[in-house]
PDB file of N, CA and C in Angstrom:
ATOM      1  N   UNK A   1       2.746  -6.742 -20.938  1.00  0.00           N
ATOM      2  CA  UNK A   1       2.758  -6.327 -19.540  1.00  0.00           C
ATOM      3  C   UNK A   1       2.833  -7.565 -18.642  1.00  0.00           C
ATOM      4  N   UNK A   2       3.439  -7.553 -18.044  1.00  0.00           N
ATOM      5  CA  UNK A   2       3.629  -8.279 -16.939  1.00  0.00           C
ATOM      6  C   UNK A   2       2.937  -8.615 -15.492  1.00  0.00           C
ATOM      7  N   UNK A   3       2.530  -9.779 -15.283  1.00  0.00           N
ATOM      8  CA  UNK A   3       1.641  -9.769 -13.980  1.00  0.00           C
ATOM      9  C   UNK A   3       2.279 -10.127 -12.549  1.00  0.00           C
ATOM     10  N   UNK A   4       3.511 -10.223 -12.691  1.00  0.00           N
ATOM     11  CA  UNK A   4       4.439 -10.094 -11.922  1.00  0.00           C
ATOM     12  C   UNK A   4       5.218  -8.793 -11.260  1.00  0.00           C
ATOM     13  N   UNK A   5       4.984  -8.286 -10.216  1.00  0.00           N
ATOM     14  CA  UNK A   5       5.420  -6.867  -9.333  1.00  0.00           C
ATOM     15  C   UNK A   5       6.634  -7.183  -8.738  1.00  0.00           C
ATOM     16  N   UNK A   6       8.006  -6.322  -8.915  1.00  0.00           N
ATOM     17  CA  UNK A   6       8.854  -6.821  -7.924  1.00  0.00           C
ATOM     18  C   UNK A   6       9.176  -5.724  -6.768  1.00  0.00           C
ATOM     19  N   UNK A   7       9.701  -6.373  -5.982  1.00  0.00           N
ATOM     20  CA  UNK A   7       9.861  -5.382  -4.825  1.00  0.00           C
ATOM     21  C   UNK A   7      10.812  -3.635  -4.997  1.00  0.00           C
ATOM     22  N   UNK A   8      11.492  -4.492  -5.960  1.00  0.00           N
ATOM     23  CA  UNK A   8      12.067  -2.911  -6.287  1.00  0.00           C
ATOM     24  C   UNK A   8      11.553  -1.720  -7.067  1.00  0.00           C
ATOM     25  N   UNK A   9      10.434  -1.954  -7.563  1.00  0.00           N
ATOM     26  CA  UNK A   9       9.014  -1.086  -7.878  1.00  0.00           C
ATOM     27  C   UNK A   9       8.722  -0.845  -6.974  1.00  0.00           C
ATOM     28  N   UNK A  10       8.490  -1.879  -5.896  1.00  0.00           N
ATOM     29  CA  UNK A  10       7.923  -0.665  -4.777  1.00  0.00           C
ATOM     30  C   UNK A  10       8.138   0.149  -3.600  1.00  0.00           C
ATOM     31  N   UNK A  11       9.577  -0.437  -3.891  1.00  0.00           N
ATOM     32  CA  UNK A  11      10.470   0.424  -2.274  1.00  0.00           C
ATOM     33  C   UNK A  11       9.912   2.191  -2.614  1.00  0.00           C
ATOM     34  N   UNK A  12       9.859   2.915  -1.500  1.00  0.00           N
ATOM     35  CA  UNK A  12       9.816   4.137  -1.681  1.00  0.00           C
ATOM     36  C   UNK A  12       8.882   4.691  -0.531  1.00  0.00           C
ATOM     37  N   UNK A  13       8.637   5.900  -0.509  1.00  0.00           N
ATOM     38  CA  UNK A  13       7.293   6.399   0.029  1.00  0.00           C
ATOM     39  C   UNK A  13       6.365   6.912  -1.023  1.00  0.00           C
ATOM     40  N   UNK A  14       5.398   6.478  -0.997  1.00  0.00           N
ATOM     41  CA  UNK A  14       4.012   6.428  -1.761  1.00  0.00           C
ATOM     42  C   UNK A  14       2.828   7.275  -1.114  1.00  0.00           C
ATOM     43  N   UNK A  15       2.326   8.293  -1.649  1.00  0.00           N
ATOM     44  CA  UNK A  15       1.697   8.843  -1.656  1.00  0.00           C
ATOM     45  C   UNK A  15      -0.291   8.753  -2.061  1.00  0.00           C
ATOM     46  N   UNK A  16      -1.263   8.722  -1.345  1.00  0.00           N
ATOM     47  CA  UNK A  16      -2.778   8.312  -2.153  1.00  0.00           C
ATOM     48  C   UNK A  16      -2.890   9.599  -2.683  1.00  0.00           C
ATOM     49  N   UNK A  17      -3.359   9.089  -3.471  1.00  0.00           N
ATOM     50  CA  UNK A  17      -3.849  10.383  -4.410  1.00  0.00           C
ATOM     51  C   UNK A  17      -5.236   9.989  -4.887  1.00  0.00           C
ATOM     52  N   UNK A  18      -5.758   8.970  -5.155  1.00  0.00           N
ATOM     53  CA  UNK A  18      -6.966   8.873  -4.918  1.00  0.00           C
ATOM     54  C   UNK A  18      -7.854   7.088  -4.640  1.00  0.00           C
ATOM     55  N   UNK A  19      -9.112   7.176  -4.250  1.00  0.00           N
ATOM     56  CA  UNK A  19      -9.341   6.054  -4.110  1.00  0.00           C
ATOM     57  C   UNK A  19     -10.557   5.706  -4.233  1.00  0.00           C
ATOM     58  N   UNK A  20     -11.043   4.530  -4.333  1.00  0.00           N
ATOM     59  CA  UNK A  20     -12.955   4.327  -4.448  1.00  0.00           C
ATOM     60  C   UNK A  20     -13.403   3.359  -3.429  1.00  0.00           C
ATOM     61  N   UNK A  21     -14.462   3.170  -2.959  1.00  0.00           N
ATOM     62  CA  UNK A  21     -15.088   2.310  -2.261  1.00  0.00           C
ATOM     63  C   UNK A  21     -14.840   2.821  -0.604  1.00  0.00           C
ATOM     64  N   UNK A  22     -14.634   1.870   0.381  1.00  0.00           N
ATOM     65  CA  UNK A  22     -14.656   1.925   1.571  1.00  0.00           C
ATOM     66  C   UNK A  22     -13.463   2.963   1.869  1.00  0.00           C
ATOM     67  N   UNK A  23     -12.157   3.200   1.538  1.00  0.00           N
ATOM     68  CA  UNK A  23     -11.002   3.572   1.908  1.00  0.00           C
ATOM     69  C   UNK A  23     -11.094   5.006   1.721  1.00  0.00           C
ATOM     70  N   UNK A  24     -11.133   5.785   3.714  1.00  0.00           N
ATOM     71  CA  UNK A  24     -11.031   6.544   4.768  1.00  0.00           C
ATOM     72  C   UNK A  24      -9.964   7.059   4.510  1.00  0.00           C
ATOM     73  N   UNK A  25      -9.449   8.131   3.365  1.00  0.00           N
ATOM     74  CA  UNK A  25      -7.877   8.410   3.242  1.00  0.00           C
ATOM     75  C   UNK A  25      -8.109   9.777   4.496  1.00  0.00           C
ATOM     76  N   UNK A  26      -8.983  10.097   5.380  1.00  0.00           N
ATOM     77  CA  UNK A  26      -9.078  11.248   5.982  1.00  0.00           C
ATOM     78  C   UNK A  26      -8.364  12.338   5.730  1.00  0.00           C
ATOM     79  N   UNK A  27      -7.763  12.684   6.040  1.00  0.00           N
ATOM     80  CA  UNK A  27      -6.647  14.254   5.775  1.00  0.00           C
ATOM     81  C   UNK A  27      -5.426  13.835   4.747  1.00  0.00           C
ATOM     82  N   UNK A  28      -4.699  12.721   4.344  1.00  0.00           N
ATOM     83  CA  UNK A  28      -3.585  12.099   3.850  1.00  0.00           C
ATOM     84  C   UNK A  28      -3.311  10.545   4.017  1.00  0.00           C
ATOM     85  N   UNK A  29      -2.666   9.927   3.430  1.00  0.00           N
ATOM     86  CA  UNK A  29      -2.424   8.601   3.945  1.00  0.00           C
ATOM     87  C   UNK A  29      -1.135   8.385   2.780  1.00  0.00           C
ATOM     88  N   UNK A  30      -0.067   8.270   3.304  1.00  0.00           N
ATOM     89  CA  UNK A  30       1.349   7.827   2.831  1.00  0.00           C
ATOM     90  C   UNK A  30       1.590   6.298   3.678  1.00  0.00           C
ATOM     91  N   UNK A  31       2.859   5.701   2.703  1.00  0.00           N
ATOM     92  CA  UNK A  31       2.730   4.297   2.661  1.00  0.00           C
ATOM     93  C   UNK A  31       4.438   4.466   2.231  1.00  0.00           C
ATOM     94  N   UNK A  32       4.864   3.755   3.363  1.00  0.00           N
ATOM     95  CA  UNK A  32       6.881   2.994   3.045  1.00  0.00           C
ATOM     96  C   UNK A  32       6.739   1.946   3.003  1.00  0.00           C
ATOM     97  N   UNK A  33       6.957   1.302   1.880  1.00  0.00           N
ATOM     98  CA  UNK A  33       7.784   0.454   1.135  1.00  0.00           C
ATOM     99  C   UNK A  33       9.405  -0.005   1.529  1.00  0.00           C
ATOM    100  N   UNK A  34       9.671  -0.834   2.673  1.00  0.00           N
ATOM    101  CA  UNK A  34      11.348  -1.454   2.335  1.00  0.00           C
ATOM    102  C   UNK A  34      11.428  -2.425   1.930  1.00  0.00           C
ATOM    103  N   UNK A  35      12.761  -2.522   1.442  1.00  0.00           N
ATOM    104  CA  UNK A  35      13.289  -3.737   1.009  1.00  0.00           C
ATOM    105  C   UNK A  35      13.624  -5.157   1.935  1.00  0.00           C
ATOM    106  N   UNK A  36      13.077  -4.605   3.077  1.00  0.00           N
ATOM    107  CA  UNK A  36      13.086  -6.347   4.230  1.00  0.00           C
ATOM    108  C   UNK A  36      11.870  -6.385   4.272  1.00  0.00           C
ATOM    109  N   UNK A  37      10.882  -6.045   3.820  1.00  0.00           N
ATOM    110  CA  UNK A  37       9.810  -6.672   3.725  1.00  0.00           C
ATOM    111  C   UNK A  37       8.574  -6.006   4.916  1.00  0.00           C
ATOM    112  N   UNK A  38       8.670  -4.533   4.997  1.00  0.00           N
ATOM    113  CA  UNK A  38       7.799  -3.906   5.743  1.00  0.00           C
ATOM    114  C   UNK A  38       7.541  -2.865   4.946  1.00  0.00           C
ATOM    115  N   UNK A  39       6.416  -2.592   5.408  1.00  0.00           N
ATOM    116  CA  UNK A  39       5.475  -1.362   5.432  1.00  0.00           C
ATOM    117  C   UNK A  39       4.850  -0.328   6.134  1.00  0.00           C
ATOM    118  N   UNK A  40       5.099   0.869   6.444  1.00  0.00           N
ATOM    119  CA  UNK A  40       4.741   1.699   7.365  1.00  0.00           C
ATOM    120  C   UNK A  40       3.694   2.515   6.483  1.00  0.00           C
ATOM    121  N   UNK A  41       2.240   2.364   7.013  1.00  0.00           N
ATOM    122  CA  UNK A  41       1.361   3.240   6.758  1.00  0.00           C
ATOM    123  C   UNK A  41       0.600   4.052   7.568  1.00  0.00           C
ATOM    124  N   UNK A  42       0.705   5.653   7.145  1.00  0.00           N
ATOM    125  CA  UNK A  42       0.905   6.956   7.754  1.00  0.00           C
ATOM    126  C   UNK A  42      -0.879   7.336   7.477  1.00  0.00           C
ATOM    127  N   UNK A  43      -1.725   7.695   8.272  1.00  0.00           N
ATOM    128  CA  UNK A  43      -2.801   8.248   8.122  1.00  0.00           C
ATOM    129  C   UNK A  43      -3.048   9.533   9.009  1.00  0.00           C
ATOM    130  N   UNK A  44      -3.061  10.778   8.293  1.00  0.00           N
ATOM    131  CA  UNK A  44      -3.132  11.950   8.912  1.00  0.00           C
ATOM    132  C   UNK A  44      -4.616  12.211   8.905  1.00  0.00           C
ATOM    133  N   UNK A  45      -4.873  12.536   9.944  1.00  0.00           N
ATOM    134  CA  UNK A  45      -6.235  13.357  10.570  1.00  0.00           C
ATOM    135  C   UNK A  45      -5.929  14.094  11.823  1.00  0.00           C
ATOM    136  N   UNK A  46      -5.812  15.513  10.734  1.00  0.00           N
ATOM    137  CA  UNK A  46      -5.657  16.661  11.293  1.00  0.00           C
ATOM    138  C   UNK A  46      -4.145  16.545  11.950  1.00  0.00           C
ATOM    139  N   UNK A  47      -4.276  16.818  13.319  1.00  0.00           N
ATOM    140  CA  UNK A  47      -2.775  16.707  13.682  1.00  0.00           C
ATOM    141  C   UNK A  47      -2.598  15.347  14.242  1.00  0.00           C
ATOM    142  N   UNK A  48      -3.012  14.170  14.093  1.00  0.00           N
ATOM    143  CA  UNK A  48      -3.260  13.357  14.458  1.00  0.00           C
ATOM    144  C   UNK A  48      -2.257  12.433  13.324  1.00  0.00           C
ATOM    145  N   UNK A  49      -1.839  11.348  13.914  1.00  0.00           N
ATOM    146  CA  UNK A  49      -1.224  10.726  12.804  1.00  0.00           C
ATOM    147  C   UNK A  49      -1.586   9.096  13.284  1.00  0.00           C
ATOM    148  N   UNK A  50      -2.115   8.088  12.335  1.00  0.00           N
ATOM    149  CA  UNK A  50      -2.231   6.890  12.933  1.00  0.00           C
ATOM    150  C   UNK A  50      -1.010   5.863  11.882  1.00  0.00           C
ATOM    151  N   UNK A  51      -0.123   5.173  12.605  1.00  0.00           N
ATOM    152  CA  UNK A  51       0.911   4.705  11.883  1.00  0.00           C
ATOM    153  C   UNK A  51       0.322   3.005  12.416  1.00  0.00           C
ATOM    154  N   UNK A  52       0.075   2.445  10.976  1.00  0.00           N
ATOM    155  CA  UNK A  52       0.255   1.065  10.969  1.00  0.00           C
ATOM    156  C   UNK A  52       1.252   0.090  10.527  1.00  0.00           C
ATOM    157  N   UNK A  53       1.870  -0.674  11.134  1.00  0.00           N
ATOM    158  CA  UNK A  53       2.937  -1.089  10.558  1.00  0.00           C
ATOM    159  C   UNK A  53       2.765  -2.804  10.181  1.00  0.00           C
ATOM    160  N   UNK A  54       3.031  -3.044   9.348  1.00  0.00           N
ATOM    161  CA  UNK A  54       2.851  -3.932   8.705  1.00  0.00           C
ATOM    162  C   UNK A  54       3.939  -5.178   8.006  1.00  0.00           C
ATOM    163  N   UNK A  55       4.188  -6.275   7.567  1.00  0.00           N
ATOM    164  CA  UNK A  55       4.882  -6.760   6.950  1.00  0.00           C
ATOM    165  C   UNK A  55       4.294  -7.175   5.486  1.00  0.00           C
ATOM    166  N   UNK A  56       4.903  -7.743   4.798  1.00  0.00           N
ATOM    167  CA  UNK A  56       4.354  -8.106   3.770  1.00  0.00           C
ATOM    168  C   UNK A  56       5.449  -9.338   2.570  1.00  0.00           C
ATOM    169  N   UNK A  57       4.822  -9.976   1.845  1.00  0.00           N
ATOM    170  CA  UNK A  57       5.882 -10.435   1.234  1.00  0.00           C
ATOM    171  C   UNK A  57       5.059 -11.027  -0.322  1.00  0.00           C
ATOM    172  N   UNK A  58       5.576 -10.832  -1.464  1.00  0.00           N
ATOM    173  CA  UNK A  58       5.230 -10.974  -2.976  1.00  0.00           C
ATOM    174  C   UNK A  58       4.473 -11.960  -3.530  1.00  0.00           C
ATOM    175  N   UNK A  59       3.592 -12.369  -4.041  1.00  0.00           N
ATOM    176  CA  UNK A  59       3.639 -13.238  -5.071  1.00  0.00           C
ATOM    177  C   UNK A  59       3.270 -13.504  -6.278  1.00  0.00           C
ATOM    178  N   UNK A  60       3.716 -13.454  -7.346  1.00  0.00           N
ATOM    179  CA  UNK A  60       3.625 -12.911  -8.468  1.00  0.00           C
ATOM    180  C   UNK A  60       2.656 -11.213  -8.274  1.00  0.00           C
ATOM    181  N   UNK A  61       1.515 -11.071  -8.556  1.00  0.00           N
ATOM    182  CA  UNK A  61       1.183  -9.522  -8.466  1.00  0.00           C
ATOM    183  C   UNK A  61       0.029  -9.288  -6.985  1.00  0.00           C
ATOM    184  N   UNK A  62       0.060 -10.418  -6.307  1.00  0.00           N
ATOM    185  CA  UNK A  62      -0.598 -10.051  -5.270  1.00  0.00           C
ATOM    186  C   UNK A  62       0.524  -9.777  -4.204  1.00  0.00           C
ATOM    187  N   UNK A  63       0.050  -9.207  -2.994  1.00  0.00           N
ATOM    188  CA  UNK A  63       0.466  -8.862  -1.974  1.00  0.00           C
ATOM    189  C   UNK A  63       0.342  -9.382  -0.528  1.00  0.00           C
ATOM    190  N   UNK A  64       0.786 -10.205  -0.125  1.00  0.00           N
ATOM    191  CA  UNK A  64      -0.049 -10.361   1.460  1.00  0.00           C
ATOM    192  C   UNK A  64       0.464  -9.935   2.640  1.00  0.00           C
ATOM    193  N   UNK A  65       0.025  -9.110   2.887  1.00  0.00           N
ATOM    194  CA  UNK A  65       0.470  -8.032   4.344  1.00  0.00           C
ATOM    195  C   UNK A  65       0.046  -8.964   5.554  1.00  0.00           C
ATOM    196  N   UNK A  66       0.503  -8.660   7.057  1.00  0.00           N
ATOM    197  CA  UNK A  66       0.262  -8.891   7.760  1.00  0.00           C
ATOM    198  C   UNK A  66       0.655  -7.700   9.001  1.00  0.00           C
ATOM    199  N   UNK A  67      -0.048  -7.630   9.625  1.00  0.00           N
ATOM    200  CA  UNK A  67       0.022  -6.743  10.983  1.00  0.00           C
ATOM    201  C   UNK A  67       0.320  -7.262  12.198  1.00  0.00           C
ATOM    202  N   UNK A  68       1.612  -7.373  12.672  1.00  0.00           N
ATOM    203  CA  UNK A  68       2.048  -8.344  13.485  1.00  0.00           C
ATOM    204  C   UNK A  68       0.814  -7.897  15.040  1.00  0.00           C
ATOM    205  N   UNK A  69       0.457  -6.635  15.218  1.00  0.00           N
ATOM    206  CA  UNK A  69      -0.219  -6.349  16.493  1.00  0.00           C
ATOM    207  C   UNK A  69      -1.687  -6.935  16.405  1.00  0.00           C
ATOM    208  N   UNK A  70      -1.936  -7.606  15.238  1.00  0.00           N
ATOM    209  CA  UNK A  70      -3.478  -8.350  14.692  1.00  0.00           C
ATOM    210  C   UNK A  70      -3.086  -8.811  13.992  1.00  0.00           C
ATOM    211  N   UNK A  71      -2.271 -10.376  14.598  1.00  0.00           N
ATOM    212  CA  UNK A  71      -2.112 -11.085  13.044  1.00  0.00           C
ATOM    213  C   UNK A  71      -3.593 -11.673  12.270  1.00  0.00           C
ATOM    214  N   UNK A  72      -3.130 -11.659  10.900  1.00  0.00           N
ATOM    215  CA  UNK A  72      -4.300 -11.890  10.226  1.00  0.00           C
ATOM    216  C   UNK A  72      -3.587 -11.711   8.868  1.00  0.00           C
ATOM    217  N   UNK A  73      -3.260 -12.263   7.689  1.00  0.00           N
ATOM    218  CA  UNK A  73      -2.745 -12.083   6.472  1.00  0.00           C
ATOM    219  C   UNK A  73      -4.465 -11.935   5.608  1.00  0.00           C
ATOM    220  N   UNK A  74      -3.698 -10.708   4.873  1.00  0.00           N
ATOM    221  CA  UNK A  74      -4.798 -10.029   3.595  1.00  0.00           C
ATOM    222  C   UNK A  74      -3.953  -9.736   2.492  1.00  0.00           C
ATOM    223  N   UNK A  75      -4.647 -10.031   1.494  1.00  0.00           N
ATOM    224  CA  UNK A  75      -4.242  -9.903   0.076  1.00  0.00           C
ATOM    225  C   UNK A  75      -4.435  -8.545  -0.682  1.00  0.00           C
ATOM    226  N   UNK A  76      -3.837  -8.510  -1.180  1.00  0.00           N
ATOM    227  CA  UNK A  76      -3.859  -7.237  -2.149  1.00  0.00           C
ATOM    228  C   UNK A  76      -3.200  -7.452  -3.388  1.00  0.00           C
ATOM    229  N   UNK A  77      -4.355  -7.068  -4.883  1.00  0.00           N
ATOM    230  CA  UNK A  77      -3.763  -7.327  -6.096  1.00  0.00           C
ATOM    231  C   UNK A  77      -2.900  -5.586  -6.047  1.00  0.00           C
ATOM    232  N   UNK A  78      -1.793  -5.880  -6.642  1.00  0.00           N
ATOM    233  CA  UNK A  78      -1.267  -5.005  -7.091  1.00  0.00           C
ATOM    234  C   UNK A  78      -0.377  -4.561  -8.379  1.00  0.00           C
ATOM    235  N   UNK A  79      -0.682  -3.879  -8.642  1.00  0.00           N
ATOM    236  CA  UNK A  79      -0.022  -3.397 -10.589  1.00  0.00           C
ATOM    237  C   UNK A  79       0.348  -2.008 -10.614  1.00  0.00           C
ATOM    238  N   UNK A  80       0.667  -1.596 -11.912  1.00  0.00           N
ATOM    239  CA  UNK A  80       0.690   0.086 -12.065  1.00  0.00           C
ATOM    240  C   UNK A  80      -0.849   0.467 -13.163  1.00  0.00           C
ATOM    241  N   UNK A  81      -0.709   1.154 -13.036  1.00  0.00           N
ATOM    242  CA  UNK A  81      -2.012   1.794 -13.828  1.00  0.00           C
ATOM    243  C   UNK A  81      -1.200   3.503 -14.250  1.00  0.00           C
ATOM    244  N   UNK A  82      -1.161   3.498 -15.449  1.00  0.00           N
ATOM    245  CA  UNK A  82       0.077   4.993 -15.933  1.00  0.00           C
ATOM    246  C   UNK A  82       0.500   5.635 -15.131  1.00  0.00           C
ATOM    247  N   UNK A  83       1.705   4.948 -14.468  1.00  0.00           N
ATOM    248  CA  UNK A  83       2.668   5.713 -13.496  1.00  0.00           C
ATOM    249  C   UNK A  83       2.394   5.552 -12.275  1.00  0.00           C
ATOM    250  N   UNK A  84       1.136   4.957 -11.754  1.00  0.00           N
ATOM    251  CA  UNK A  84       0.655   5.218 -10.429  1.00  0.00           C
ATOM    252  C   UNK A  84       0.697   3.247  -9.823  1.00  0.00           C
ATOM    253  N   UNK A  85       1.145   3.484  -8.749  1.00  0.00           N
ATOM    254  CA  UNK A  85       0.274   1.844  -8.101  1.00  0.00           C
ATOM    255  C   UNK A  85      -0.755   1.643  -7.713  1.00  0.00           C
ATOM    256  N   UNK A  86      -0.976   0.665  -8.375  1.00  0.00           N
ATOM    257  CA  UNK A  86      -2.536   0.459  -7.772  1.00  0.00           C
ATOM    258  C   UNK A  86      -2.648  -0.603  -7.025  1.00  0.00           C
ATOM    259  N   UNK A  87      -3.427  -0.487  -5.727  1.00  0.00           N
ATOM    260  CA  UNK A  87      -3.795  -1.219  -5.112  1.00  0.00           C
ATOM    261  C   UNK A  87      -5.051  -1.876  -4.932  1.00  0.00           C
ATOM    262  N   UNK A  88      -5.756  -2.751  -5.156  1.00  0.00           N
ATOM    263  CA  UNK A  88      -7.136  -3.402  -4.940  1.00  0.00           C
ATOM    264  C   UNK A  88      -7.201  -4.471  -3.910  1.00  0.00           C
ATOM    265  N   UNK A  89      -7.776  -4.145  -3.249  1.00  0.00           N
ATOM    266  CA  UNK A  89      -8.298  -4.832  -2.386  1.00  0.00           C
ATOM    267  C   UNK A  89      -9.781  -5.068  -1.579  1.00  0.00           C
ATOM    268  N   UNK A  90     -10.466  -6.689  -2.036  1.00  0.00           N
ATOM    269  CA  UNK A  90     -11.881  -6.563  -1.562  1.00  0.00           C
ATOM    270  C   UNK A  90     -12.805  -5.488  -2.515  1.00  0.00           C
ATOM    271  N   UNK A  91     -12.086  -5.356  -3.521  1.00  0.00           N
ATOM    272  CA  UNK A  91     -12.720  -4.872  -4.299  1.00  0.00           C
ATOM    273  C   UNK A  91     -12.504  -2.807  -4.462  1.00  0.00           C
ATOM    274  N   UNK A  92     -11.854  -2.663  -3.322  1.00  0.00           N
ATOM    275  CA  UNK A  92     -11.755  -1.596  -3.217  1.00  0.00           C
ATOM    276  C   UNK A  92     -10.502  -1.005  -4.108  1.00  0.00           C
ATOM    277  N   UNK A  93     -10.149  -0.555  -5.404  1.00  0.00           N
ATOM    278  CA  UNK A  93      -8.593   0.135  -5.384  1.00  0.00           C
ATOM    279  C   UNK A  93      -8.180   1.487  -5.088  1.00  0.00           C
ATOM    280  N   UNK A  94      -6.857   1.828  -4.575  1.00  0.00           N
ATOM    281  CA  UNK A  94      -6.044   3.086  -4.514  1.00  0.00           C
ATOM    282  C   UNK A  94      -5.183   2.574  -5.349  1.00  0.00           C
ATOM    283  N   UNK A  95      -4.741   4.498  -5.391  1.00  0.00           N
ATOM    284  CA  UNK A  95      -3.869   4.300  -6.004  1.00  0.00           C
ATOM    285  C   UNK A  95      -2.896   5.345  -5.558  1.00  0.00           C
ATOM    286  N   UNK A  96      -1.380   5.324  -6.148  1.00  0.00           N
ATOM    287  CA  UNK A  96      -0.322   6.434  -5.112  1.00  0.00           C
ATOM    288  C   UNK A  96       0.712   6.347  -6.244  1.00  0.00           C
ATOM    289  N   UNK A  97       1.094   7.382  -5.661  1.00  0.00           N
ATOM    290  CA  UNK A  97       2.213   8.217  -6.513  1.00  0.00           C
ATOM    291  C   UNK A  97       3.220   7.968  -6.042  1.00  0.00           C
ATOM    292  N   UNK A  98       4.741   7.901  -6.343  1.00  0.00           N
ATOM    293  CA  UNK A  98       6.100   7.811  -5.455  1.00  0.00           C
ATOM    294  C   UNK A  98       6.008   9.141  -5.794  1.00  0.00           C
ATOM    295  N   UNK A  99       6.731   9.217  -4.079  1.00  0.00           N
ATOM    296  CA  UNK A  99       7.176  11.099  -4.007  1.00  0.00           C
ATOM    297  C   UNK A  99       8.759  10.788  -3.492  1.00  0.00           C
ATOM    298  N   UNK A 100       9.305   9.512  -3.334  1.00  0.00           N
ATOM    299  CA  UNK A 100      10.684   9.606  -3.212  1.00  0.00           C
ATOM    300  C   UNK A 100      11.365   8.445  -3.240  1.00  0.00           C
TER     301      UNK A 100
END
């Protein structure tokens, strides 16, 4: 297995399906993946939708996002775990399904 993630694993929309520690998935929380190097993450509560948008860029299996409206770069290890991505961060992981 490889500890190296490439971006074309993770283009898509991604789905949580479940998670441990601090992470508030409230009603849903979906996650886009492009190939220039952004991320749109979708958090539904109720009819409410909070969209964070994000950049991000690889290195070997971590992740470091940034939120251009609060810059601040954060890391995230990331891998698959059978079929699913997993995300850890701060100790916390999710994980998500591609639904497309």
């Amino acid at each position: 297995m490889s500890d190296v993630v490439s971006i074309e694993e993770l283009i898509g929309r991604w789905k949580l399906i479940k998670a441990n520690g601090d992470v508030d998935s409230k009603d849903g929380v979906e996650m886009i993946i492009s190939s220039d190097g952004r991320i749109t993450y979708i958090i539904q509560d109720g009819v409410k939708k909070q969209i964070i948008n994000l950049t991000f860029r690889l290195e070997g299996n971590l992740m470091i996002t940034d939120q251009p409206s609060k810059p601040k770069e954060e890391i995230t290890f990331v891998s698959f775990d059978q079929g699913s991505l997993l995300l850890e961060h701060q100790g916390d992981k999710s994980w998500f399904k591609q639904v497309d």
